[in-house]
Protein backbone atom coordinates (compact mmCIF):
# COMPACT_ATOMS: atom_id res chain seq x y z
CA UNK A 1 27.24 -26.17 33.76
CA UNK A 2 30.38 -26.75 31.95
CA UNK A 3 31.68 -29.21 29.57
CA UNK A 4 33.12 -32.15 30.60
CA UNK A 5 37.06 -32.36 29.84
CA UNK A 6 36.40 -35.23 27.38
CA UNK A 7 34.21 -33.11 25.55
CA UNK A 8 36.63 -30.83 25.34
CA UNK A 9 39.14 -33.18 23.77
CA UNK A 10 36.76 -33.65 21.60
CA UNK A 11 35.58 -30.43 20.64
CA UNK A 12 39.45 -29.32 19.95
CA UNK A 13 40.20 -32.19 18.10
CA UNK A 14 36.99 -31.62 15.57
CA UNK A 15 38.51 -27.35 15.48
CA UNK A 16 41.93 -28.89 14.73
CA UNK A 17 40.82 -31.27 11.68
CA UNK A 18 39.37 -28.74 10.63
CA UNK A 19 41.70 -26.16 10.57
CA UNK A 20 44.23 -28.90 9.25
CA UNK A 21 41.91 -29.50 6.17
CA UNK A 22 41.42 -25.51 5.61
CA UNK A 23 45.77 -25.58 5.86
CA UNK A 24 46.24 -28.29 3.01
CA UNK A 25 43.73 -27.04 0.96
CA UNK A 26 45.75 -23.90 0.44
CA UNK A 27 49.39 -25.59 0.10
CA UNK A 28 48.93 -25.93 -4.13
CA UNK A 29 49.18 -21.76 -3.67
CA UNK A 30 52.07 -21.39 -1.52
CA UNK A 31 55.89 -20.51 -1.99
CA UNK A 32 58.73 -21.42 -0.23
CA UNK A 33 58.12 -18.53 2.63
CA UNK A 34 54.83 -19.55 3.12
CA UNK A 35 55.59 -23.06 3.21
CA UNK A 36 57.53 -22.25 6.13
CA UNK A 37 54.85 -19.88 7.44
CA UNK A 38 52.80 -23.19 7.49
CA UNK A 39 55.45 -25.63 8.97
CA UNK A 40 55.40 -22.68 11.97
CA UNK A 41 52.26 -22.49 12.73
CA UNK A 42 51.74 -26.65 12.22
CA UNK A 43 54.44 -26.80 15.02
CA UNK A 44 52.44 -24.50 17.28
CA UNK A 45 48.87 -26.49 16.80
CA UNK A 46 49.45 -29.82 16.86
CA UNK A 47 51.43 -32.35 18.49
CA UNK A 48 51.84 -34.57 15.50
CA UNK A 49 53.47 -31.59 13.15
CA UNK A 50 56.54 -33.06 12.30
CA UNK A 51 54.68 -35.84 10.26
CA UNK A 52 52.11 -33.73 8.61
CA UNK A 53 55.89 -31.53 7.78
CA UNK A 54 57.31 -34.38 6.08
CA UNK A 55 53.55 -35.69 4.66
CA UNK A 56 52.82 -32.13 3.12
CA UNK A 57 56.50 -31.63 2.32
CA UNK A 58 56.88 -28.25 3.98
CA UNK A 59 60.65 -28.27 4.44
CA UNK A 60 62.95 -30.25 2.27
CA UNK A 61 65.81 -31.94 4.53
């Protein structure tokens, strides 16, 4: 039997943190490029990207 869609949610959104926390650990390291590398793939993951953008500062606008 499968999971239920809530656990699902859930399941995505504990894979997500934790791909989030993996991302800002590495931001100290990163140039401009790869700051935008980041912004990129933020946009593709997560809903709320554009805050985490202007949190992390990833772009300057």
């Amino acid at each position: 039997m499968g999971l239920s869609e809530r656990k699902k949610e859930i399941n995505c959104r504990r894979k997500r943190r934790a791909q989030l926390a993996r991302m800002k650990s590495k931001l100290p390291t990163l140039d401009a490029a790869g700051k935008a590398r980041f912004a990129e793939k933020l946009r593709r993951m997560t809903p709320g990207a554009e805050q985490l953008i202007r949190d992390w500062n990833l772009e300057e606008k």
